[in-house]
N, C-alpha and C. Protein backbone atom coordinates (compact mmCIF):
# COMPACT_ATOMS: atom_id res chain seq x y z
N UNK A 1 213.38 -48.78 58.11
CA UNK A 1 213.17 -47.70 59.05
C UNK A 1 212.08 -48.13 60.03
N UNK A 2 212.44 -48.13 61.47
CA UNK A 2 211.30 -48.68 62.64
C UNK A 2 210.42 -47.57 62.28
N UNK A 3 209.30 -47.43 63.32
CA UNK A 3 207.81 -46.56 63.20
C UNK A 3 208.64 -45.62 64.03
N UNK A 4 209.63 -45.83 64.83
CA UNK A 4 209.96 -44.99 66.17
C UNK A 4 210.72 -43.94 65.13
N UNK A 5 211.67 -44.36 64.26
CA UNK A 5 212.41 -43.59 63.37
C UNK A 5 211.61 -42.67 62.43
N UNK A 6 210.51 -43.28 61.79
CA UNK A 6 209.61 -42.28 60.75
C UNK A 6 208.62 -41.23 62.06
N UNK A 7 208.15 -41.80 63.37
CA UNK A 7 208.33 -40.43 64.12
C UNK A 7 208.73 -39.64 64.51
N UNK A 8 210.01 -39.78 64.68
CA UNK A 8 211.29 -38.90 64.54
C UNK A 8 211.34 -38.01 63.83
N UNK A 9 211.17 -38.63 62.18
CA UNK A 9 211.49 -37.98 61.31
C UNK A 9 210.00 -36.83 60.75
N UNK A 10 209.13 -37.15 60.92
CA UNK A 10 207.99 -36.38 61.18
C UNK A 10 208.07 -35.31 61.91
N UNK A 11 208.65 -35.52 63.41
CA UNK A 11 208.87 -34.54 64.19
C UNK A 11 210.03 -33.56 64.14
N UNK A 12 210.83 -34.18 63.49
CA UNK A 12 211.95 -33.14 62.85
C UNK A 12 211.49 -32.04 61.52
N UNK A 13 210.72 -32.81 61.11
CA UNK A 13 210.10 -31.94 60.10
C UNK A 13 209.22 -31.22 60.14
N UNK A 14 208.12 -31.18 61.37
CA UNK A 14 207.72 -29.76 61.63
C UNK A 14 207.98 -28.93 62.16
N UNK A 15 209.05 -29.30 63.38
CA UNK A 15 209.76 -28.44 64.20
C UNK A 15 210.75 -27.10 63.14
N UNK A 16 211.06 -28.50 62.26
CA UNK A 16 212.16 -27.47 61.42
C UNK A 16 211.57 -26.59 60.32
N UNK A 17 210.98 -27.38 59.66
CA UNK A 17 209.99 -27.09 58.60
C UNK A 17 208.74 -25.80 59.08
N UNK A 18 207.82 -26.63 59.36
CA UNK A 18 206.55 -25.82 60.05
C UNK A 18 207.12 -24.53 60.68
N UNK A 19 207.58 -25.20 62.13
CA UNK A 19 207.58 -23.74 62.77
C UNK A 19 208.70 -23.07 62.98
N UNK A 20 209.85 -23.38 61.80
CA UNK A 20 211.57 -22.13 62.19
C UNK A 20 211.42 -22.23 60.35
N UNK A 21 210.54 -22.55 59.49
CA UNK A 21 210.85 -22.10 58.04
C UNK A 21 212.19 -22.45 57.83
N UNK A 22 212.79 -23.67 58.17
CA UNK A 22 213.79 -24.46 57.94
C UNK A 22 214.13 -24.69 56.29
N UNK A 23 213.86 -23.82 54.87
CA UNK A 23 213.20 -24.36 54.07
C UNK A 23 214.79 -25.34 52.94
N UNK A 24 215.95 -25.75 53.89
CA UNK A 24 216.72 -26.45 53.72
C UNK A 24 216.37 -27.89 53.89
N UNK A 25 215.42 -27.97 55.26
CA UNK A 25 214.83 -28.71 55.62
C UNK A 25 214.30 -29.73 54.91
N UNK A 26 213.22 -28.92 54.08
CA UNK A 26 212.21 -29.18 53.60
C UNK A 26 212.66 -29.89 51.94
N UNK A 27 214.14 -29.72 51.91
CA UNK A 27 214.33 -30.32 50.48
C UNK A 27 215.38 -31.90 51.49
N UNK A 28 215.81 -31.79 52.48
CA UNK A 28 216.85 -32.94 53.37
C UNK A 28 215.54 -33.95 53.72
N UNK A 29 214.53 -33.42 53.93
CA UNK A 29 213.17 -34.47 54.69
C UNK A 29 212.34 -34.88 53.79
N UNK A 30 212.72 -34.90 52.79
CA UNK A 30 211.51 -35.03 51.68
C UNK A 30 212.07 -35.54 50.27
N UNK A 31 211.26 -36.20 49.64
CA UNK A 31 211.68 -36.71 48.44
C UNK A 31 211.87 -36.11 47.47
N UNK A 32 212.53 -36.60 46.56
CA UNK A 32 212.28 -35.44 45.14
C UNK A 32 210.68 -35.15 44.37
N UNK A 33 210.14 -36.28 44.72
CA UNK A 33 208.65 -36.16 44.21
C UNK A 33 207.62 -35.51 45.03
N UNK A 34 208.07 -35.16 46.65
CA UNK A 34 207.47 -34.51 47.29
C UNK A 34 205.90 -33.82 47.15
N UNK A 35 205.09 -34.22 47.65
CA UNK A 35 203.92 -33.37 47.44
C UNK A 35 202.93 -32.76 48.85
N UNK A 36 202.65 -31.65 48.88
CA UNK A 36 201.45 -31.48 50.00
C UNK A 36 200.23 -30.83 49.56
N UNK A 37 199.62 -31.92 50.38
CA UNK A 37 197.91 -31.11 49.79
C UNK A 37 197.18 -30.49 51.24
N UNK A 38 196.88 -29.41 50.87
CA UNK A 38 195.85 -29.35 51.64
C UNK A 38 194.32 -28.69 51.64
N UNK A 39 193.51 -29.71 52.34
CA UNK A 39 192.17 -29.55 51.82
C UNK A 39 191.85 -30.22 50.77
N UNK A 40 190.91 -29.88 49.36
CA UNK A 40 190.78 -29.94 48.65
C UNK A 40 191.66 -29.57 47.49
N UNK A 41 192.71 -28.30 47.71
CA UNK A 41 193.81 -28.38 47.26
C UNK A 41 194.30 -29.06 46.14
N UNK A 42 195.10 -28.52 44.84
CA UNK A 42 196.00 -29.36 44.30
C UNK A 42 197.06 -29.70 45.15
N UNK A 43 197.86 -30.85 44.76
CA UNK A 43 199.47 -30.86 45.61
C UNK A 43 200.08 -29.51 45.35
N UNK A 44 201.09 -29.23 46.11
CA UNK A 44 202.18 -28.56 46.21
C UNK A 44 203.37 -29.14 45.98
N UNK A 45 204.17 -28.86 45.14
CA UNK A 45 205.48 -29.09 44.90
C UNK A 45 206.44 -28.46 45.94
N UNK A 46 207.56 -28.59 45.81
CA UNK A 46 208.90 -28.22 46.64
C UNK A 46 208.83 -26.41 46.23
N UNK A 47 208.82 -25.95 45.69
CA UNK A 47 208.93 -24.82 45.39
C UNK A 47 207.29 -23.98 45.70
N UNK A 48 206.50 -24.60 45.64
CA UNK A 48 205.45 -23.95 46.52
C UNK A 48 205.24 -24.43 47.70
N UNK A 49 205.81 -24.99 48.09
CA UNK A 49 205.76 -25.26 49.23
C UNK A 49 206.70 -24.43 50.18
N UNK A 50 207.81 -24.10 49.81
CA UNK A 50 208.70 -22.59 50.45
C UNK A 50 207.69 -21.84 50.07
N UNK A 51 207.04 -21.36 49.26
CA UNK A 51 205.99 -20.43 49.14
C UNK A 51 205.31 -20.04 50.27
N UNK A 52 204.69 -21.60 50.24
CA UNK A 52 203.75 -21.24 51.37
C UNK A 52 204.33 -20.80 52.51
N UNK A 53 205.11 -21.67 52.86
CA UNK A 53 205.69 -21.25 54.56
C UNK A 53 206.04 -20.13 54.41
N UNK A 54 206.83 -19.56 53.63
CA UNK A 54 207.27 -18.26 53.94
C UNK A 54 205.96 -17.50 53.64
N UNK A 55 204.79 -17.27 53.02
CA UNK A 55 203.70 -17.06 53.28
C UNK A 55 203.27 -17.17 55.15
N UNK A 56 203.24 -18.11 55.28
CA UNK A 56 202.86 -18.04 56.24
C UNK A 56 203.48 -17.43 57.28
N UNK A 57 204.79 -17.94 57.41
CA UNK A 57 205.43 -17.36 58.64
C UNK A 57 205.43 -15.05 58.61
N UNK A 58 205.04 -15.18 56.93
CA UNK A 58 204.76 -13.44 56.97
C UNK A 58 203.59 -13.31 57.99
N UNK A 59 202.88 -13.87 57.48
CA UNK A 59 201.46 -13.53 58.35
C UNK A 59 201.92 -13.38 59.68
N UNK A 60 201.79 -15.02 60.11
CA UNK A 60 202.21 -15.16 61.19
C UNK A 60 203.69 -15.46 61.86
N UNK A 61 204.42 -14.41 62.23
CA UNK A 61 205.62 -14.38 62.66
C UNK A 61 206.10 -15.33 63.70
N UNK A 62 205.40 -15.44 64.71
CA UNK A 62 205.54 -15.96 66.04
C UNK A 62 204.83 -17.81 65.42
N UNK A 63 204.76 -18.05 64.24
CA UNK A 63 204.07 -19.56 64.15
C UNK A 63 205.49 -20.59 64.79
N UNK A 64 204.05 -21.33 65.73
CA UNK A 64 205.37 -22.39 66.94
C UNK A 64 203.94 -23.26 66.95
N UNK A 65 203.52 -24.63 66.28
CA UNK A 65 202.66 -25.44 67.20
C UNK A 65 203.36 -26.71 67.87
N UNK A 66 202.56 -27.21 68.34
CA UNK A 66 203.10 -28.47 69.05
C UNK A 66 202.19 -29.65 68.45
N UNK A 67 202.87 -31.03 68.39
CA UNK A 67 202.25 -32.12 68.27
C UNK A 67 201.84 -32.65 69.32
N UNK A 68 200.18 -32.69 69.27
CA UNK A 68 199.55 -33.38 70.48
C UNK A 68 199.61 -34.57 70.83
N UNK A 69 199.58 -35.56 69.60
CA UNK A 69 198.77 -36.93 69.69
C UNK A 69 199.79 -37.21 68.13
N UNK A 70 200.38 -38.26 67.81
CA UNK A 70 200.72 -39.14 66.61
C UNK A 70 200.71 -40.33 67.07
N UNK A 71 200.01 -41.33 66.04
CA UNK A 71 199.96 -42.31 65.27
C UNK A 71 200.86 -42.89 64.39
N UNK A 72 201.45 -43.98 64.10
CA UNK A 72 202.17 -44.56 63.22
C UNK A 72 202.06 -45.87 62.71
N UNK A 73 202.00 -46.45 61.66
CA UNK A 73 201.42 -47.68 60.88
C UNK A 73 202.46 -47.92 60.10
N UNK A 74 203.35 -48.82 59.12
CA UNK A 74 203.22 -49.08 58.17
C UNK A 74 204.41 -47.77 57.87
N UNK A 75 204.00 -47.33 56.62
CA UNK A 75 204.59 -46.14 56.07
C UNK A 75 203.98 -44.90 56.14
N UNK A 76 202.94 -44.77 57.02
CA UNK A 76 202.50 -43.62 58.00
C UNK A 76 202.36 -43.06 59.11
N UNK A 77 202.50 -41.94 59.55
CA UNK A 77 202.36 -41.46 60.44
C UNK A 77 201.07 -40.14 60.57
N UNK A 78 200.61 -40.06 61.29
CA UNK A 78 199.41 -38.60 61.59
C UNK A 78 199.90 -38.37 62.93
N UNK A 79 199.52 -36.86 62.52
CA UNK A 79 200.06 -36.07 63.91
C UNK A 79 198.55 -35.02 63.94
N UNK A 80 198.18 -34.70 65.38
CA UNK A 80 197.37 -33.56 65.88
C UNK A 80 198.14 -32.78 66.13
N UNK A 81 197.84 -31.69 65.68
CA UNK A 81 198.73 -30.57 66.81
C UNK A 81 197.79 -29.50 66.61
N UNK A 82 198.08 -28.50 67.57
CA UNK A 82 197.61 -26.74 67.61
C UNK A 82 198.67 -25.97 68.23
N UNK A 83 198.02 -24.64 67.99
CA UNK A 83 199.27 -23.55 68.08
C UNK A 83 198.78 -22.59 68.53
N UNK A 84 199.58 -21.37 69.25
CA UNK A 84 198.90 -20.42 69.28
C UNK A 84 199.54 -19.29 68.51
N UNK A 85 199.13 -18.31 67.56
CA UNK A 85 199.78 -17.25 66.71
C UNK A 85 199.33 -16.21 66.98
N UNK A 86 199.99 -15.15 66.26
CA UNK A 86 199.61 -13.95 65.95
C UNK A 86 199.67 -13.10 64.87
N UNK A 87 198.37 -13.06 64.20
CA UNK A 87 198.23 -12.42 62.54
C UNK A 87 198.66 -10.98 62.68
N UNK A 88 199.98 -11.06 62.08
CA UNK A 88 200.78 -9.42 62.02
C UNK A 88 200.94 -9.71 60.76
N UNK A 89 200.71 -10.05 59.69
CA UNK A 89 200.88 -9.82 58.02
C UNK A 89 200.08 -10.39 57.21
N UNK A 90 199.88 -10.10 56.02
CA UNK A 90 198.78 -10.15 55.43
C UNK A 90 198.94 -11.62 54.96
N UNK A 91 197.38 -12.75 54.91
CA UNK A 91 196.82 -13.76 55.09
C UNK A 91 195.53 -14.36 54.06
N UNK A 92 196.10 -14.60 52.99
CA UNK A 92 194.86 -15.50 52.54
C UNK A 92 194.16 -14.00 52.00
N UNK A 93 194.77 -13.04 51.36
CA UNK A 93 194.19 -11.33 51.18
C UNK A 93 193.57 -10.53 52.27
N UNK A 94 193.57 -11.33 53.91
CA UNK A 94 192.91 -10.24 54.67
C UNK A 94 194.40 -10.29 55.44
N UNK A 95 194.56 -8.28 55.54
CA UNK A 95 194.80 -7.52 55.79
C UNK A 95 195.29 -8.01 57.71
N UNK A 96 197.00 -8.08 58.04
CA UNK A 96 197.04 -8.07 59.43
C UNK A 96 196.10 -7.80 60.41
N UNK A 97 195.15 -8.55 61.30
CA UNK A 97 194.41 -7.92 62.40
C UNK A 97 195.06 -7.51 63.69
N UNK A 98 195.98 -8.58 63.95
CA UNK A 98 197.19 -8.10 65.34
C UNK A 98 196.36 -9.07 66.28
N UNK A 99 195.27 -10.15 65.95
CA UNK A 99 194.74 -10.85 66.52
C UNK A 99 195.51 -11.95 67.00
N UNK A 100 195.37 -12.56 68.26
CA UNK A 100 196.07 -14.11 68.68
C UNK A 100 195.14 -14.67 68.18
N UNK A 101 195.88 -16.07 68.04
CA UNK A 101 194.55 -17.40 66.87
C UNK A 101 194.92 -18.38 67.33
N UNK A 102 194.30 -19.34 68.02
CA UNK A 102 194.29 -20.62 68.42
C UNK A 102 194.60 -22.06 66.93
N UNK A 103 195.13 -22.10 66.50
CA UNK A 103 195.40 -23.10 64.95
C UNK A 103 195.49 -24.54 65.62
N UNK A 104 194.95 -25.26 65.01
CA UNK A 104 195.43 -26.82 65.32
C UNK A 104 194.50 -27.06 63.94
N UNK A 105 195.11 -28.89 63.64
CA UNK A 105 194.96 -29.47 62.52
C UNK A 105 195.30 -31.04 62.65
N UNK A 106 195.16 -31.58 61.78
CA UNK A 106 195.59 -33.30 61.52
C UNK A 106 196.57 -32.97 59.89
N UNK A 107 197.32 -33.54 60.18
CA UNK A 107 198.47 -34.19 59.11
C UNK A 107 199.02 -35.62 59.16
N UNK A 108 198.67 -36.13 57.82
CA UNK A 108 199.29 -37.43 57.68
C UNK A 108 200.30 -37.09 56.91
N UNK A 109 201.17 -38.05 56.62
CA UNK A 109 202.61 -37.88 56.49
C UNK A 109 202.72 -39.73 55.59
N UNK A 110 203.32 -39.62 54.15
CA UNK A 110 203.55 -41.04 53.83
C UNK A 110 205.44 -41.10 53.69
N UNK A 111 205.80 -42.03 53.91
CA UNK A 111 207.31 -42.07 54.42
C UNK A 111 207.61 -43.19 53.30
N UNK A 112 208.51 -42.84 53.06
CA UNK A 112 209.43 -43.33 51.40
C UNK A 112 210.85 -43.65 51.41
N UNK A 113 211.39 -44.52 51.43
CA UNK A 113 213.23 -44.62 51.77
C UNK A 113 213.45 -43.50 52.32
N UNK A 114 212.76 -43.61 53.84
CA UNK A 114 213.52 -42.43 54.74
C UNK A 114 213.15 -41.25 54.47
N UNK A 115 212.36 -40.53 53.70
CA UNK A 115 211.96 -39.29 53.78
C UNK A 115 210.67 -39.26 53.51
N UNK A 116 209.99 -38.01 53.45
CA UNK A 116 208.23 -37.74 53.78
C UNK A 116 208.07 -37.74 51.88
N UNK A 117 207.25 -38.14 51.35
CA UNK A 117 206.92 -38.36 49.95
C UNK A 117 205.63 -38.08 49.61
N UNK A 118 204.57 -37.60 50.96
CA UNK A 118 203.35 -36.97 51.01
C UNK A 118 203.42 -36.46 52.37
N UNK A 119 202.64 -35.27 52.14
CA UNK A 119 201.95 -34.72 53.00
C UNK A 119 200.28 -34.23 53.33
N UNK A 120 199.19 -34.70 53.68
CA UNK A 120 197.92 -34.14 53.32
C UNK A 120 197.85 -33.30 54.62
N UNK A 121 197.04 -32.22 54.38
CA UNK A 121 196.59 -31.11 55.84
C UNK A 121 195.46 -31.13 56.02
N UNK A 122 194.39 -31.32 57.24
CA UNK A 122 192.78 -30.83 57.45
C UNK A 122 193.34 -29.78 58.57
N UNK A 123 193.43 -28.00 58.32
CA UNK A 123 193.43 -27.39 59.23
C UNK A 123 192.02 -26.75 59.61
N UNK A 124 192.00 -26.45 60.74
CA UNK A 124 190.32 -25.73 61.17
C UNK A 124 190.10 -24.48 60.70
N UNK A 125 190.17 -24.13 59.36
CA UNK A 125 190.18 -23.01 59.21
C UNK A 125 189.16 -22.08 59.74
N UNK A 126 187.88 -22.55 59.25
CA UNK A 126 186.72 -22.06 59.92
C UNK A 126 187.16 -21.13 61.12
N UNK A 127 187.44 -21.70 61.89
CA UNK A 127 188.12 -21.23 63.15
C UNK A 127 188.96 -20.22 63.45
N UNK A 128 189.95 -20.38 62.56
CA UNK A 128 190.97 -18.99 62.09
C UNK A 128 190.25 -18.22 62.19
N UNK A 129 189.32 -18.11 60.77
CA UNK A 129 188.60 -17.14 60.22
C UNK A 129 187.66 -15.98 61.21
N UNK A 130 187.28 -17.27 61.84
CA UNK A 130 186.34 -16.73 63.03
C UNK A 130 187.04 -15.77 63.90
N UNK A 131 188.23 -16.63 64.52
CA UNK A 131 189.06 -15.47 65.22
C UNK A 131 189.61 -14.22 65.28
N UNK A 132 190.13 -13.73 64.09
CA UNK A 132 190.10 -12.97 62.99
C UNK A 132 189.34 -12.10 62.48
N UNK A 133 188.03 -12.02 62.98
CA UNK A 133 187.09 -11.10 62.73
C UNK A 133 186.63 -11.41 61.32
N UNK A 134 186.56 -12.32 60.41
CA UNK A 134 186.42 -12.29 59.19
C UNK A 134 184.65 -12.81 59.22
N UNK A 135 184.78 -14.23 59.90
CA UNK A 135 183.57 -14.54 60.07
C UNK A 135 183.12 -14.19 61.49
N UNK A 136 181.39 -14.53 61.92
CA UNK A 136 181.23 -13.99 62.64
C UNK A 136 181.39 -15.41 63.37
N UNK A 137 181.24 -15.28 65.02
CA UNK A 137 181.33 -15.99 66.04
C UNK A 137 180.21 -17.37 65.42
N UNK A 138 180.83 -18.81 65.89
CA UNK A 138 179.24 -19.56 65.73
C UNK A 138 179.44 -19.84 64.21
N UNK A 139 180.26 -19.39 63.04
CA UNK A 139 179.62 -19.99 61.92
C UNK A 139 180.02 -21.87 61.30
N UNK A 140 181.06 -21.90 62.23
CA UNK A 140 181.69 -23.09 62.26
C UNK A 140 181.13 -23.97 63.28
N UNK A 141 180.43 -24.10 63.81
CA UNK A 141 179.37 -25.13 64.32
C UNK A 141 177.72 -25.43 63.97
N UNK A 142 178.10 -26.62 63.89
CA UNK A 142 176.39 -27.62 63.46
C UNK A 142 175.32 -26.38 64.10
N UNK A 143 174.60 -26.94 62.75
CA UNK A 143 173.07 -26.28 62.81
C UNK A 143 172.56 -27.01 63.84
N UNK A 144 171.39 -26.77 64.46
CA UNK A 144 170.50 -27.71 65.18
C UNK A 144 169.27 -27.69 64.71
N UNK A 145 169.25 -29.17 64.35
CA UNK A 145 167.88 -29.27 64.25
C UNK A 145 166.39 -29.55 64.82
């Protein structure tokens, strides 16, 4: 598989996956051993992993990001992307705000006879949070010393 093909296939998989909850997708793009972590996180298996998305896409109905910037090596790929949403269902236990949220993140992606066989996430949560009214403005940037 060229690097041009495992970007492809990256990009098919969040388009479909990520942002239309493709979650047919998500078993055609991915291995049987499949895992995603994110954060600190244990992995996620195939079956929490429909979890999540459909988690998520409750929250956020309208979730659509775009890939800014990918990278490809070897049997990896990383992608930047951000998004813009809107929290209409309940999130992580707080309660719909009806707030728009700016989301972006880094995902690497490890590629395996043609399908994704890892996934790791760093999203900005901080940031969410902030938006959201949860935290206050400012708590996600450096102290100064």
């Amino acid at each position: 598989m060229s690097i041009e093909q495992k970007k492809a296939l990256v990009t098919d998989y969040v388009e479909r996956v990520w942002n239309h909850a493709d979650l047919a997708a998500l078993d055609e793009l991915t291995t049987d051993t499949f895992r995603y972590y994110l954060g600190g996180q244990p992995g996620r298996d195939h079956e929490q992993m429909r979890q999540l998305i459909t988690m998520l896409h409750t929250a956020f109905p309208d979730w659509r990001v775009e890939i800014v910037e990918m990278v490809a090596e070897a049997n990896t790929v990383v992608i930047r992307w951000q998004g813009d949403v809107t929290h209409l269902g309940p999130f992580q236990g707080i309660a719909a705000t009806g707030k728009h949220i700016a989301v972006n993140g880094i995902n690497m992606y490890h590629i395996r006879e043609g399908k994704i066989e890892a996934e790791w996430e760093q999203t900005h949560t901080l940031g969410m949070l902030e938006q959201m009214g949860i935290l206050p403005p400012g708590q996600d940037k450096p102290a100064r010393i």
